[in-house]
PDB file of N, CA and C in Angstrom:
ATOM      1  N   UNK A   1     113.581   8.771  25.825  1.00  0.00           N
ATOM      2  CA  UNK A   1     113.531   7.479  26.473  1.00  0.00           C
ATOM      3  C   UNK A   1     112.169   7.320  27.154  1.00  0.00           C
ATOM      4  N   UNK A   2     111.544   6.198  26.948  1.00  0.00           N
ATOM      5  CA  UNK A   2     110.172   5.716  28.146  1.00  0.00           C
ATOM      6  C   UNK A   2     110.987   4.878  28.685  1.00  0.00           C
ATOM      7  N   UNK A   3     110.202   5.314  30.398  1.00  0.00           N
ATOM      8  CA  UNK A   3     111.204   4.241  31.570  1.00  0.00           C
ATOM      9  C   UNK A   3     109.787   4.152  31.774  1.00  0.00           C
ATOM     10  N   UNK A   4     109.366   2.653  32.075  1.00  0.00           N
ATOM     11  CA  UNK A   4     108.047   1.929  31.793  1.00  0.00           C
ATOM     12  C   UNK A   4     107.362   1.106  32.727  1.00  0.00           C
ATOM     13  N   UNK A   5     106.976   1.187  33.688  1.00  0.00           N
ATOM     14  CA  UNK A   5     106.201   0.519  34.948  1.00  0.00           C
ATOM     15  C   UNK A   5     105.165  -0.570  33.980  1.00  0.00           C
ATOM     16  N   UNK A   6     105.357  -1.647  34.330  1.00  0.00           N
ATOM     17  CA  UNK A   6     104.864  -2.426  34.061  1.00  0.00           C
ATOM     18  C   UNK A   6     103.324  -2.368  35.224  1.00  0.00           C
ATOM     19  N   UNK A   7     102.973  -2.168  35.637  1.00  0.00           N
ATOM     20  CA  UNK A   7     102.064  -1.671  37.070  1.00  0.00           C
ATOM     21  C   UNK A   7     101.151  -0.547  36.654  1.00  0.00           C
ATOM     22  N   UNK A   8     100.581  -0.538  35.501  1.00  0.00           N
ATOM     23  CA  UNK A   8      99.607   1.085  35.599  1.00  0.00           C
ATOM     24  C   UNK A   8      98.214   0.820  35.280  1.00  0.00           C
ATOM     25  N   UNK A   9      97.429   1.830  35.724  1.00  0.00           N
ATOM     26  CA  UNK A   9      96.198   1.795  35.825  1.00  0.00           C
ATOM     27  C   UNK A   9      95.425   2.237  34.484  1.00  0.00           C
ATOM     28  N   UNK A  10      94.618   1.388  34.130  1.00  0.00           N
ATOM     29  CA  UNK A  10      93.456   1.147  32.624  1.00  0.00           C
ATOM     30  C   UNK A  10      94.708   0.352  31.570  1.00  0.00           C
ATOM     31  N   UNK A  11      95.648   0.890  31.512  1.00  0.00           N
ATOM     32  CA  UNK A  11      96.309  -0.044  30.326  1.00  0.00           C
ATOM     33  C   UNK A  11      97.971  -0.460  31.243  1.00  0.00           C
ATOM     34  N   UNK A  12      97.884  -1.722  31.156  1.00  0.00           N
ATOM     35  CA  UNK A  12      99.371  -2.089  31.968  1.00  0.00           C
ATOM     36  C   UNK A  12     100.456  -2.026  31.167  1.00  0.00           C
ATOM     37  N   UNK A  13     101.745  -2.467  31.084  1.00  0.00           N
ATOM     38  CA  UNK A  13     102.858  -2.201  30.714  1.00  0.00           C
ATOM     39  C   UNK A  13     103.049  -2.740  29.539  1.00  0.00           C
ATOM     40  N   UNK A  14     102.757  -3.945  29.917  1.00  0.00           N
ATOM     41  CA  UNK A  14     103.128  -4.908  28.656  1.00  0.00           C
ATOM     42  C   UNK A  14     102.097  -4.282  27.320  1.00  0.00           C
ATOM     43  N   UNK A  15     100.605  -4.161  27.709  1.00  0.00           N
ATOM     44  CA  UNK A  15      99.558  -3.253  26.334  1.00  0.00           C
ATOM     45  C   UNK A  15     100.576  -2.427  25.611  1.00  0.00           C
ATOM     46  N   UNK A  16     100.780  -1.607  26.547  1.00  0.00           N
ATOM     47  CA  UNK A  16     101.478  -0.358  25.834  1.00  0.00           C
ATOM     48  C   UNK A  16     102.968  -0.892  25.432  1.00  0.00           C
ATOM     49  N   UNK A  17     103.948  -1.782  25.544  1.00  0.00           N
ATOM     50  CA  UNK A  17     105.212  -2.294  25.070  1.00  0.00           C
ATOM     51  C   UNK A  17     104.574  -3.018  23.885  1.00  0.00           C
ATOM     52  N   UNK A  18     103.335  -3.729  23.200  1.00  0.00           N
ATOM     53  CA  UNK A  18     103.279  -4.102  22.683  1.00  0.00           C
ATOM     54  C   UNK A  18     102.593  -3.256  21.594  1.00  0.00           C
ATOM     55  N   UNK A  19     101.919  -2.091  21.855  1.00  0.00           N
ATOM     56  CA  UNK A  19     101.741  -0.941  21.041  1.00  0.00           C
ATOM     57  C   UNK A  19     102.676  -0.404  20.634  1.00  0.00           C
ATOM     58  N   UNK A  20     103.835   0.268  20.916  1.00  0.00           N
ATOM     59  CA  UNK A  20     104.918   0.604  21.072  1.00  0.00           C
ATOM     60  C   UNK A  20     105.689  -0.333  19.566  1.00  0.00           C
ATOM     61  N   UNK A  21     105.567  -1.452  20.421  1.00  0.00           N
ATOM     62  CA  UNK A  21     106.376  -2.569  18.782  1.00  0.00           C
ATOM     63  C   UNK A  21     105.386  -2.811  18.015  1.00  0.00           C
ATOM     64  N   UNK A  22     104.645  -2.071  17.581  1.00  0.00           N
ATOM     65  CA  UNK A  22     103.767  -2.530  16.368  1.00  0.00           C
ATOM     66  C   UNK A  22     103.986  -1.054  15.660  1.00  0.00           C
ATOM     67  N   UNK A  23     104.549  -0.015  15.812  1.00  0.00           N
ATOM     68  CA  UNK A  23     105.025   1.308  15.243  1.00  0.00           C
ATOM     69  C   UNK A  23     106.330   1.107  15.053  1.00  0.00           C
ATOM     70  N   UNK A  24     106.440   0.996  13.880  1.00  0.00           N
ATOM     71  CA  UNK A  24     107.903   1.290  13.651  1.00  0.00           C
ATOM     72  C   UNK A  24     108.571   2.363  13.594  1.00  0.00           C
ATOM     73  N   UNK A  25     107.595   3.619  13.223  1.00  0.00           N
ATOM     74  CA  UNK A  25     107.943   4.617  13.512  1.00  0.00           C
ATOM     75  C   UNK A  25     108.175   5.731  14.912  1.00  0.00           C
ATOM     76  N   UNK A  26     108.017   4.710  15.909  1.00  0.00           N
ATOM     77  CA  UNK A  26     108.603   4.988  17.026  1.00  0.00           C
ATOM     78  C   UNK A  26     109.645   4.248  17.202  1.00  0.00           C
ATOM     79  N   UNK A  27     111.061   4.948  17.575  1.00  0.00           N
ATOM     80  CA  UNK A  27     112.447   4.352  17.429  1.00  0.00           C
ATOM     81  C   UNK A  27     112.731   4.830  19.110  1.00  0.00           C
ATOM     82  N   UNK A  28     111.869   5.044  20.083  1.00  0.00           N
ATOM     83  CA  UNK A  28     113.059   5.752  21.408  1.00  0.00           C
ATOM     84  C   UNK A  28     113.232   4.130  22.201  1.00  0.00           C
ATOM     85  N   UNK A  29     114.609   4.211  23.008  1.00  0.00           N
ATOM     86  CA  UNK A  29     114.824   3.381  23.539  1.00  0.00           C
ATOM     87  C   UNK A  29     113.580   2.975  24.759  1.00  0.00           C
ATOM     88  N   UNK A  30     113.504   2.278  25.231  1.00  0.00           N
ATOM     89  CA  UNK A  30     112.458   1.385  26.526  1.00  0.00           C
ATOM     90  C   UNK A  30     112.908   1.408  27.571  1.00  0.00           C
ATOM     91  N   UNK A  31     112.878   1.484  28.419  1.00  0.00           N
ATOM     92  CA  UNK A  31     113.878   1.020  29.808  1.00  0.00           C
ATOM     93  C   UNK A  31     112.315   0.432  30.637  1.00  0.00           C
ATOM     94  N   UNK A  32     112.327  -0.953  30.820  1.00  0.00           N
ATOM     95  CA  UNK A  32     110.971  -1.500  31.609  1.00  0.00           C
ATOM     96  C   UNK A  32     111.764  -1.097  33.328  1.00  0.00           C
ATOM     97  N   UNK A  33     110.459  -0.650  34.217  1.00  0.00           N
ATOM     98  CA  UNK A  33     111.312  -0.672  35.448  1.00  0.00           C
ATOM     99  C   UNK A  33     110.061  -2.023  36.004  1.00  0.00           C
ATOM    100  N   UNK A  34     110.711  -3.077  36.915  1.00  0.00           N
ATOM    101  CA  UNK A  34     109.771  -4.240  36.941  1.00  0.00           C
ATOM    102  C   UNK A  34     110.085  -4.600  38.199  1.00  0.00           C
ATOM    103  N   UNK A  35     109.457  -5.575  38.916  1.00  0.00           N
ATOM    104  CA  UNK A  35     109.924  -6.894  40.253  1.00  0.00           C
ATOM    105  C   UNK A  35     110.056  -8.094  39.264  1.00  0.00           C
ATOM    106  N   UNK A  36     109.774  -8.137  38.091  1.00  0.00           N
ATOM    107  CA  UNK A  36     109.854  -9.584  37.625  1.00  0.00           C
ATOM    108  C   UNK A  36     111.405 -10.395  37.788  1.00  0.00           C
ATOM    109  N   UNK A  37     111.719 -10.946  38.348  1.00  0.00           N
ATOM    110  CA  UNK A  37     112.686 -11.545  38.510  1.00  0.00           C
ATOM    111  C   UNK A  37     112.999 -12.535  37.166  1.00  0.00           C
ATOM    112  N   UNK A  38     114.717 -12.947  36.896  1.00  0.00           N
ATOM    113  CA  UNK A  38     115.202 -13.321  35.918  1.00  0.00           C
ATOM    114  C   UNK A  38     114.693 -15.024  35.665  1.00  0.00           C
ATOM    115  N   UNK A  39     113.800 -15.799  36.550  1.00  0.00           N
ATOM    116  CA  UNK A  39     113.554 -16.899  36.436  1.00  0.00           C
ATOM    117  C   UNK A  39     111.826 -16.681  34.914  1.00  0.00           C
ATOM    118  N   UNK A  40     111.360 -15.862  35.301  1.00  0.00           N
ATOM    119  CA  UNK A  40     109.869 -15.523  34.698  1.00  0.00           C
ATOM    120  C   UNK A  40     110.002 -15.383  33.314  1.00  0.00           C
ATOM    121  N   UNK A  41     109.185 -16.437  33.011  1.00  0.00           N
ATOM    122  CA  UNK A  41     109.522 -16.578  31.538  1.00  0.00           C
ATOM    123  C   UNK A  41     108.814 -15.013  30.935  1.00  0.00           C
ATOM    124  N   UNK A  42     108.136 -14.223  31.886  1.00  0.00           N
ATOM    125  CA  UNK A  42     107.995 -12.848  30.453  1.00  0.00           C
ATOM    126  C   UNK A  42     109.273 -11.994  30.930  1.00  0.00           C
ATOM    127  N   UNK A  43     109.901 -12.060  31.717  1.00  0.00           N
ATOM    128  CA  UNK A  43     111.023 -11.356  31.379  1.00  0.00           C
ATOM    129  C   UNK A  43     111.962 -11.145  30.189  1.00  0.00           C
ATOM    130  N   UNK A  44     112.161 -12.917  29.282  1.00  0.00           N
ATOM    131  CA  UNK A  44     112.534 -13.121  28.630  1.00  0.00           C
ATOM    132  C   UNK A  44     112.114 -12.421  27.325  1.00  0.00           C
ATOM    133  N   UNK A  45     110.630 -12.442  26.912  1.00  0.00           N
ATOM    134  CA  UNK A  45     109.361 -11.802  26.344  1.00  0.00           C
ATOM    135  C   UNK A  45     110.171 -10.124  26.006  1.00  0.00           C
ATOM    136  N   UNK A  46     109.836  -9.325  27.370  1.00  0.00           N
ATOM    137  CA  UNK A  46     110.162  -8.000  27.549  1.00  0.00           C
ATOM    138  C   UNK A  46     111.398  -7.692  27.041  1.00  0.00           C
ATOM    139  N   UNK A  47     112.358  -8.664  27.492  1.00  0.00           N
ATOM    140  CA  UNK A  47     114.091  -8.428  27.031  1.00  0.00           C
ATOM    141  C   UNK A  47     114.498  -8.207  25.495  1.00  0.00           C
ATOM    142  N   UNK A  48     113.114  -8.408  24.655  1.00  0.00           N
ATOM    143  CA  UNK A  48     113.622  -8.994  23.007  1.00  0.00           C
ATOM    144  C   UNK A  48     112.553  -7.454  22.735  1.00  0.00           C
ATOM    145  N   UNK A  49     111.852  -6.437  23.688  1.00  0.00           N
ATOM    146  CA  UNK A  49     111.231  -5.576  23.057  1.00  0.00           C
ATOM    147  C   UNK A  49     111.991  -4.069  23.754  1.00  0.00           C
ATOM    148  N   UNK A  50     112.720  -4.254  24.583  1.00  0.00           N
ATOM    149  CA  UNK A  50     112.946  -3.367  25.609  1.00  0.00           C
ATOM    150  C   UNK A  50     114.394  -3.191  25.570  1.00  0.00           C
ATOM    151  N   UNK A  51     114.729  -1.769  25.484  1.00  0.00           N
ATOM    152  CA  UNK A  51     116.303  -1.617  25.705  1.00  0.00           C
ATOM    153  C   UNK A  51     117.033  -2.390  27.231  1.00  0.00           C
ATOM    154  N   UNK A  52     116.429  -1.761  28.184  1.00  0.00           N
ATOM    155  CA  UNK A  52     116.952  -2.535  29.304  1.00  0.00           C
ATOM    156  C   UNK A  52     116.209  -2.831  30.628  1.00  0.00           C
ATOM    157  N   UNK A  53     115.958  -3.544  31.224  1.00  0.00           N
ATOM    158  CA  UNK A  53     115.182  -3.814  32.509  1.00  0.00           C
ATOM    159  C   UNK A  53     115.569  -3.506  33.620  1.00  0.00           C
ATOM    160  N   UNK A  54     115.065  -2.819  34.478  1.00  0.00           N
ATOM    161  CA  UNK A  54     115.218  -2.633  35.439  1.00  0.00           C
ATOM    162  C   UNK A  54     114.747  -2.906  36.712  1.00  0.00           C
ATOM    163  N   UNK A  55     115.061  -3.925  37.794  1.00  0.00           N
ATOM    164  CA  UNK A  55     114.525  -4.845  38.652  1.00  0.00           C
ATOM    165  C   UNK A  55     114.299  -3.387  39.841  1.00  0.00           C
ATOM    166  N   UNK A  56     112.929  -3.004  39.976  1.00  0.00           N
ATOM    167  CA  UNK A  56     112.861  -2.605  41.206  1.00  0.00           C
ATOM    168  C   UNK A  56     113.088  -2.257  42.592  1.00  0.00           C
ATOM    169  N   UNK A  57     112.653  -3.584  42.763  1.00  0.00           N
ATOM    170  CA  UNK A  57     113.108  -4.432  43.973  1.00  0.00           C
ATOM    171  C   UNK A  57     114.723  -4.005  44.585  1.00  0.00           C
ATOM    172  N   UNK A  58     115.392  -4.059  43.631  1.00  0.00           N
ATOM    173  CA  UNK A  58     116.873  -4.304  43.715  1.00  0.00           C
ATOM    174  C   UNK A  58     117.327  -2.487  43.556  1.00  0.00           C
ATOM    175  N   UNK A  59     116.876  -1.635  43.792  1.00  0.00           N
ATOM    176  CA  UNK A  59     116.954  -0.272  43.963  1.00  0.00           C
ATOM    177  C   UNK A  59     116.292   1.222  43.877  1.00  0.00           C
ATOM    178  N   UNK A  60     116.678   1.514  44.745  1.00  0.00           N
ATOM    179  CA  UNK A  60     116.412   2.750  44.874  1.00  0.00           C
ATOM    180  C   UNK A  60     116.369   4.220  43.809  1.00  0.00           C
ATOM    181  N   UNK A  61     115.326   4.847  44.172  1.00  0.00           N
ATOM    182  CA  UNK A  61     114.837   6.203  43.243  1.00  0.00           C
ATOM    183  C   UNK A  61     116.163   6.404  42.381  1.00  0.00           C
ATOM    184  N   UNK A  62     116.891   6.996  43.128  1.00  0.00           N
ATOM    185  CA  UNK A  62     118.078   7.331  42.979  1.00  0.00           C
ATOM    186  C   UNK A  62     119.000   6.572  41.998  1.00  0.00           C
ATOM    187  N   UNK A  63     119.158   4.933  42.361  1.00  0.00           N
ATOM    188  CA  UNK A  63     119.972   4.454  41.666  1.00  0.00           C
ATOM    189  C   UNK A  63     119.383   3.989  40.309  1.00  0.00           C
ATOM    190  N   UNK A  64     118.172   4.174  40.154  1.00  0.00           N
ATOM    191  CA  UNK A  64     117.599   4.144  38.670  1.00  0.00           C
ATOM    192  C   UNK A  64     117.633   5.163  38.006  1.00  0.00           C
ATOM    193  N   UNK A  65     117.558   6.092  38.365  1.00  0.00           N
ATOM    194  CA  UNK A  65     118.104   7.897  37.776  1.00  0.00           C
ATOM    195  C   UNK A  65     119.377   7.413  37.388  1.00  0.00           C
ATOM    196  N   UNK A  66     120.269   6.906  38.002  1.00  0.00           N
ATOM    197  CA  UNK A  66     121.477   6.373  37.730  1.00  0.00           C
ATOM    198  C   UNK A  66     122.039   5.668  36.467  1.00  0.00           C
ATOM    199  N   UNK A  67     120.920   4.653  36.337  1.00  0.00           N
ATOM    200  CA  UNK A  67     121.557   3.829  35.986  1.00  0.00           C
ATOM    201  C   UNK A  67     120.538   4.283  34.134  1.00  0.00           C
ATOM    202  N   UNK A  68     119.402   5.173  34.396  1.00  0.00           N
ATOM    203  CA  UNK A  68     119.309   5.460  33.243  1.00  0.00           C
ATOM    204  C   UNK A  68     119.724   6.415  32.821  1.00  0.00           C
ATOM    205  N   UNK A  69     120.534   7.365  33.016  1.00  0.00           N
ATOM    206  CA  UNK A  69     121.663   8.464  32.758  1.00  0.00           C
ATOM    207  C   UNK A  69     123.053   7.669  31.966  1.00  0.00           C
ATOM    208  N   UNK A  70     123.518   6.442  32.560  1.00  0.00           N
ATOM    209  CA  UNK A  70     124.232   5.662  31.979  1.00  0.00           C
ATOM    210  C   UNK A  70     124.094   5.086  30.748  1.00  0.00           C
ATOM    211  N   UNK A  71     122.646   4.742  30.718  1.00  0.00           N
ATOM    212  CA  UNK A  71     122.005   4.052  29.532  1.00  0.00           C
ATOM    213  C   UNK A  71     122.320   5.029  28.384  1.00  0.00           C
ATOM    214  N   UNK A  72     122.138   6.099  28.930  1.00  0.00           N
ATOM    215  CA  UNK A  72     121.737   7.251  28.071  1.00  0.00           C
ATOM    216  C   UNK A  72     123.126   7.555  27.166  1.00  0.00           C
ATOM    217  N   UNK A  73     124.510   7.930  28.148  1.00  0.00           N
ATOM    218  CA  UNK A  73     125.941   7.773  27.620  1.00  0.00           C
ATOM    219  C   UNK A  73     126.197   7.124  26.655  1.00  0.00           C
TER     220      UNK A  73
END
């Protein structure tokens, strides 16, 4: 699995999500971790390349360990 900060330094999130979908021969799931909130039209964008999003903002270290352990099930 890549769990994916949209936030990084020399190449940002989206570069590399869009490298990522131009290999087909990379098959691992995505998990974006983001603040973009559900109004932002690139959320929509990310949602059609990315197994699942994960709003920041809205939790803790912990409950993203969480919730990508679940993903994982």
């Amino acid at each position: 699995v890549v769990l994916l900060d949209l936030m990084m330094p020399r190449m940002d999130g989206f570069e590399l999500l869009e490298i990522l979908s131009l290999r087909d021969e990379i098959q691992i799931p995505i998990i974006i971790c983001s603040n973009i909130k559900a109004g932002d039209s690139r959320k929509k964008k990310l949602s059609n390349r990315a197994d699942m999003i994960i709003e920041k903002a809205d939790h803790d270290g912990w409950e993203i360990v969480k919730k990508v352990i679940e993903f994982l099930r």
